[in-house]
C-alpha atoms as a PDB file:
ATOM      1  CA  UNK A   1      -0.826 -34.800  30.058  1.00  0.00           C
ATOM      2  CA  UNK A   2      -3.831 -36.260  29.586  1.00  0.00           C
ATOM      3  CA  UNK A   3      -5.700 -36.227  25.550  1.00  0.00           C
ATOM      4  CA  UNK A   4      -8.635 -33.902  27.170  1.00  0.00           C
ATOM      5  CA  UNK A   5      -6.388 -31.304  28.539  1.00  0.00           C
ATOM      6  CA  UNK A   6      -4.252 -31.783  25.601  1.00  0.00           C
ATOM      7  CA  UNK A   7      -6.950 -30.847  23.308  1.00  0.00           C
ATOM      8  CA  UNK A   8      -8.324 -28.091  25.498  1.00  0.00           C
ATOM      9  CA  UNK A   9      -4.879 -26.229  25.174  1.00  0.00           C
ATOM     10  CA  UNK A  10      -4.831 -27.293  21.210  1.00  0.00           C
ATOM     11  CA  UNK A  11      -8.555 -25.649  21.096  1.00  0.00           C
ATOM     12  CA  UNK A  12      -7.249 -22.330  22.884  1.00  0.00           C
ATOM     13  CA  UNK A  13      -4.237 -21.356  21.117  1.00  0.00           C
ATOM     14  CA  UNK A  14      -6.138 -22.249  17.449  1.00  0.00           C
ATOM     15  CA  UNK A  15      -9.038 -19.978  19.036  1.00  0.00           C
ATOM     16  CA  UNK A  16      -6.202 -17.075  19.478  1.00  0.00           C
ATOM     17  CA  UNK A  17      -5.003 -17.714  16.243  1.00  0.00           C
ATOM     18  CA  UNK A  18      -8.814 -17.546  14.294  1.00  0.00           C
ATOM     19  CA  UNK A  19      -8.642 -13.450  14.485  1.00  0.00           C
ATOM     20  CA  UNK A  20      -5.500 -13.140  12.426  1.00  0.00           C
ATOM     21  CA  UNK A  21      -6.420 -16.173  10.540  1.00  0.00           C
ATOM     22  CA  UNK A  22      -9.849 -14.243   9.508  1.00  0.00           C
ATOM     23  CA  UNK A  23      -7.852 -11.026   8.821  1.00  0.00           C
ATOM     24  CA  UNK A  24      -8.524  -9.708   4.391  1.00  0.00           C
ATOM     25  CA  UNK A  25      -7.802  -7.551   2.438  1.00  0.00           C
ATOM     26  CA  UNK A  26     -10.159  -4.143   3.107  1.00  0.00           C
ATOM     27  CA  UNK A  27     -10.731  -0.728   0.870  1.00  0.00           C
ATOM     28  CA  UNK A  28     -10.332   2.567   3.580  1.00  0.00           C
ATOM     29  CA  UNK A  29     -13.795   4.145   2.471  1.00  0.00           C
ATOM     30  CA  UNK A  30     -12.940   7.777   1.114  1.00  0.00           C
ATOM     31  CA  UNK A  31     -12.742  10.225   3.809  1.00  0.00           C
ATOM     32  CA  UNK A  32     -11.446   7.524   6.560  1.00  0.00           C
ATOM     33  CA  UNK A  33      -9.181   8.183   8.553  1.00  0.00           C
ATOM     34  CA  UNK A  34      -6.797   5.526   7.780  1.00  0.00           C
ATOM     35  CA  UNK A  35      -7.119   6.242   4.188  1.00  0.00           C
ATOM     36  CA  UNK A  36      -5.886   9.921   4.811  1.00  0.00           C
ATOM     37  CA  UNK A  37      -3.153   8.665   6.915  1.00  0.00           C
ATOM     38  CA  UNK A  38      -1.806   6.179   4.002  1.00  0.00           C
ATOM     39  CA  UNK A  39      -2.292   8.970   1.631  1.00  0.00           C
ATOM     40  CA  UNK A  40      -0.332  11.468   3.310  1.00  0.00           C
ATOM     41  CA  UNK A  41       2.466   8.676   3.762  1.00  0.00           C
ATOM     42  CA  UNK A  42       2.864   9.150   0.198  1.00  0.00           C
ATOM     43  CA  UNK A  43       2.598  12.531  -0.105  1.00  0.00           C
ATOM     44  CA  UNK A  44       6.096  13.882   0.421  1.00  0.00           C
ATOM     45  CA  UNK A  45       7.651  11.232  -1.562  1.00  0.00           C
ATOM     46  CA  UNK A  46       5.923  12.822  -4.564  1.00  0.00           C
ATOM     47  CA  UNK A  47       5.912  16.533  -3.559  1.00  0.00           C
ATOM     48  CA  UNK A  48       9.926  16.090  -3.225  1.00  0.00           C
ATOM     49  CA  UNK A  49      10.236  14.738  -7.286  1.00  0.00           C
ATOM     50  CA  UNK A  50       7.028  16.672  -8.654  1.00  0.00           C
ATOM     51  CA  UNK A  51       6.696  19.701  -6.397  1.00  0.00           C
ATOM     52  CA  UNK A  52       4.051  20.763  -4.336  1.00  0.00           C
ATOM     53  CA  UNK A  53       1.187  20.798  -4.233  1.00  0.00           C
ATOM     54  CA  UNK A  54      -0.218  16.935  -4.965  1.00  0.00           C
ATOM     55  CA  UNK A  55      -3.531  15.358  -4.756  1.00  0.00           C
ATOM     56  CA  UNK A  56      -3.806  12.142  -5.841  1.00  0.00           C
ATOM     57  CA  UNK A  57      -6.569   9.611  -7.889  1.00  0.00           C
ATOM     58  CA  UNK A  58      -6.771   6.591  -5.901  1.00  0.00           C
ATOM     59  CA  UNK A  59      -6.864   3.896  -8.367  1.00  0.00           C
ATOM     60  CA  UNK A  60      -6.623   0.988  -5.516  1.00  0.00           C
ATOM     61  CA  UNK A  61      -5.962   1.060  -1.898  1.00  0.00           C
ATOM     62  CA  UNK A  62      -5.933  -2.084  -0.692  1.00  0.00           C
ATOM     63  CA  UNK A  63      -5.085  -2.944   3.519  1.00  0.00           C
ATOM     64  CA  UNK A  64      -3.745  -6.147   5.246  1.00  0.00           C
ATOM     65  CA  UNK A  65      -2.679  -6.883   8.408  1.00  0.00           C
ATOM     66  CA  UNK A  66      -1.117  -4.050   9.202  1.00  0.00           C
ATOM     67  CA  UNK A  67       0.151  -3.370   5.207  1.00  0.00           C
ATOM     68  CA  UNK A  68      -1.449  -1.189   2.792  1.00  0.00           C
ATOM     69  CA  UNK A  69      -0.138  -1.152  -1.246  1.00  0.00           C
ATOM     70  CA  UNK A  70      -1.431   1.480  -3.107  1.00  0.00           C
ATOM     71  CA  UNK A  71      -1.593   2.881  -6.546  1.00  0.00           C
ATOM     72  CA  UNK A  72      -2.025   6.699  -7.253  1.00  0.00           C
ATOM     73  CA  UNK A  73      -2.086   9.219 -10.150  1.00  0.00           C
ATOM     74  CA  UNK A  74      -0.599  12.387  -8.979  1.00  0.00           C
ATOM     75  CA  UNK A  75      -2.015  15.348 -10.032  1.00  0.00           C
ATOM     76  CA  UNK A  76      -2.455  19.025  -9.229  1.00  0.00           C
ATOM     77  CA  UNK A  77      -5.049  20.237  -7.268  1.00  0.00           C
ATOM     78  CA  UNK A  78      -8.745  20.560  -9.063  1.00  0.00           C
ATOM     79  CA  UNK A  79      -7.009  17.732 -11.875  1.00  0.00           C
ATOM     80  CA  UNK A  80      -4.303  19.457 -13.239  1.00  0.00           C
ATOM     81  CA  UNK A  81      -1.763  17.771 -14.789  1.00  0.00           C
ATOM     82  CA  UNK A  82       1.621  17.428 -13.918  1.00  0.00           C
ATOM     83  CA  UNK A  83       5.058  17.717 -16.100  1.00  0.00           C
ATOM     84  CA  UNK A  84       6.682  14.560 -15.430  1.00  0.00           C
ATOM     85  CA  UNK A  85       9.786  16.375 -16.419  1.00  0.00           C
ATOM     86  CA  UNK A  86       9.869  19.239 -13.982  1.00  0.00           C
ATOM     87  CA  UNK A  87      13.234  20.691 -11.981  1.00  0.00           C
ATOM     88  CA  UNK A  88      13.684  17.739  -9.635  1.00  0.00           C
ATOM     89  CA  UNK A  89      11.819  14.956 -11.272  1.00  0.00           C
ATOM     90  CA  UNK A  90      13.387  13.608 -14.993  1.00  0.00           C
ATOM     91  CA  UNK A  91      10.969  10.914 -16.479  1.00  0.00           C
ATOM     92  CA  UNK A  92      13.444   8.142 -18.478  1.00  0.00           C
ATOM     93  CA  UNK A  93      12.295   7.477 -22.189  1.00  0.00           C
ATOM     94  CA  UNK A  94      10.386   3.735 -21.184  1.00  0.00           C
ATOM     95  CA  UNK A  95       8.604   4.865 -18.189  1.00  0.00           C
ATOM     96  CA  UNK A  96       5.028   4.337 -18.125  1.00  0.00           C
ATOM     97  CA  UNK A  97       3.243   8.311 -16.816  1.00  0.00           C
ATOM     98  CA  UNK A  98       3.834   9.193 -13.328  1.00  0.00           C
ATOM     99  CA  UNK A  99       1.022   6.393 -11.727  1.00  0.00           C
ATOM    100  CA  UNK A 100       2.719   5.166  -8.595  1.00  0.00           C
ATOM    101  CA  UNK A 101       2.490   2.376  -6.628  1.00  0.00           C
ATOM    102  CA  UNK A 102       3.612   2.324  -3.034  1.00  0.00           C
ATOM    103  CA  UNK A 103       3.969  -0.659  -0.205  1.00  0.00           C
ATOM    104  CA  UNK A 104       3.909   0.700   3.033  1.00  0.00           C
ATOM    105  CA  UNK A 105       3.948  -0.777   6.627  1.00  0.00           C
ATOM    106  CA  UNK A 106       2.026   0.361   9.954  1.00  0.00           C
ATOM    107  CA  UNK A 107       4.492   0.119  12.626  1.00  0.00           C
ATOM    108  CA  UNK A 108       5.827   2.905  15.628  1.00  0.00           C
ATOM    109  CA  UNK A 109       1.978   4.174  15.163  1.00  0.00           C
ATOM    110  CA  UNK A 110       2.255   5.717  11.836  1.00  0.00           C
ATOM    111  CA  UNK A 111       2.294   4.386   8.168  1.00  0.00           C
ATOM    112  CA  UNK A 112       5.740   4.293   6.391  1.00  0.00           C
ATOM    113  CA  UNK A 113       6.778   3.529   3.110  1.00  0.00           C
ATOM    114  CA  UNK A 114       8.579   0.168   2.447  1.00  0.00           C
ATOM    115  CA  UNK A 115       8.785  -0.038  -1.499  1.00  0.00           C
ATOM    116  CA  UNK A 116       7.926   2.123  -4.196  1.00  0.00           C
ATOM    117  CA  UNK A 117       7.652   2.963  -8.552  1.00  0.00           C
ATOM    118  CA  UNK A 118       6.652   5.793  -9.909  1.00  0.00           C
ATOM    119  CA  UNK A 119       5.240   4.669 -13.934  1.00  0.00           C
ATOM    120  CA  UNK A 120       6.645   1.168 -14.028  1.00  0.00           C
ATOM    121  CA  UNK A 121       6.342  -0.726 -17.028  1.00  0.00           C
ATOM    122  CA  UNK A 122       4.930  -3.999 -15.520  1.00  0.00           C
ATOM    123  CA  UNK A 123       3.881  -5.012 -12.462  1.00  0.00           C
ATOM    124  CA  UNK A 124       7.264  -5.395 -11.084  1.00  0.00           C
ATOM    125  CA  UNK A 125       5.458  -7.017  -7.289  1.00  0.00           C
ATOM    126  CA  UNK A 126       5.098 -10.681  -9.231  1.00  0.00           C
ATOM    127  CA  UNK A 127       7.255 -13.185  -8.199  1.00  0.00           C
ATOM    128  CA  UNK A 128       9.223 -10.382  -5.713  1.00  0.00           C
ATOM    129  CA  UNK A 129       9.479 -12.187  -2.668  1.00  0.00           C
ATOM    130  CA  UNK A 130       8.743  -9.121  -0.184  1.00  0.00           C
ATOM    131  CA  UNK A 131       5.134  -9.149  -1.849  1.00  0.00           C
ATOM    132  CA  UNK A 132       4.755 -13.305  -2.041  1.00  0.00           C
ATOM    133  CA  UNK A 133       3.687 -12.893   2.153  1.00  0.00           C
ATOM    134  CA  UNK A 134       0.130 -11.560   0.846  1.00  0.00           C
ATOM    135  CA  UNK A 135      -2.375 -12.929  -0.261  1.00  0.00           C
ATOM    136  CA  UNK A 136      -3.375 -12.907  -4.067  1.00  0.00           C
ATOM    137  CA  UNK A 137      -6.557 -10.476  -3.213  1.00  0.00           C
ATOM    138  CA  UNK A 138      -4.014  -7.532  -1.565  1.00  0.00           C
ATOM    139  CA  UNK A 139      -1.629  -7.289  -4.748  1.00  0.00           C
ATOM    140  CA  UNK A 140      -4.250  -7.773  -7.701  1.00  0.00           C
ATOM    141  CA  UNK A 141      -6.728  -5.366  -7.167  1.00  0.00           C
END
């Protein structure tokens, strides 16, 4: 093969590869559609332990490549606050409120939870090697 065609086919596939290559980290502007859809992703993993009905304080959102890790406060409706101790939800004596963080993957054309805390005591996503794949920007908002 000769070094011009070589480089042509070098230049095309890096060209292919410049899209995902110039892919970061992005903030769903309130009242996006995506940021609904991540949002009610969550949703029934927190209506399930605190009990219906949940509305959340966004405290970061952050998307990449097809990922989105999120942290929320629960709360009721209108700001009201929520027992962290109620019939299906026991808070242990060290946890840290009820702010929850959530890792979730778009794949099979929805968004689905991949890893979750509810009121960890540190940011337990250092050093984790399912988090180590993004870049610093997505995981320290």
């Amino acid at each position: 093969m000769k070094k011009s065609t070589l480089a042509l086919v070098f230049f095309a596939a890096f060209s292919f590869a410049l899209p995902s290559l110039a892919q970061s980290v992005y903030t769903p502007q309130r009242g996006a559609p995506e940021r609904k859809q991540i949002l009610d992703a969550i949703r029934p993993l927190l209506e399930v332990r605190l009990e219906k009905p949940i509305e959340f304080v966004v405290n970061w959102l952050n998307v990449y490549d097809g990922w989105a890790f999120v942290s929320v406060d629960p709360q009721r409706p209108g700001g009201g606050k929520i027992d962290g101790n109620t019939a299906t939800y026991q808070m242990w004596e060290h946890q840290d409120g009820l702010t929850t963080y959530v890792l979730l993957k778009h794949d099979y054309g929805q968004w689905n939870l991949v890893d979750y805390a509810i009121g960890p005591t540190d940011a337990f996503w250092h050093g984790a090697p399912l988090y180590s794949q993004f870049p610093e920007a997505f995981t320290n908002p």
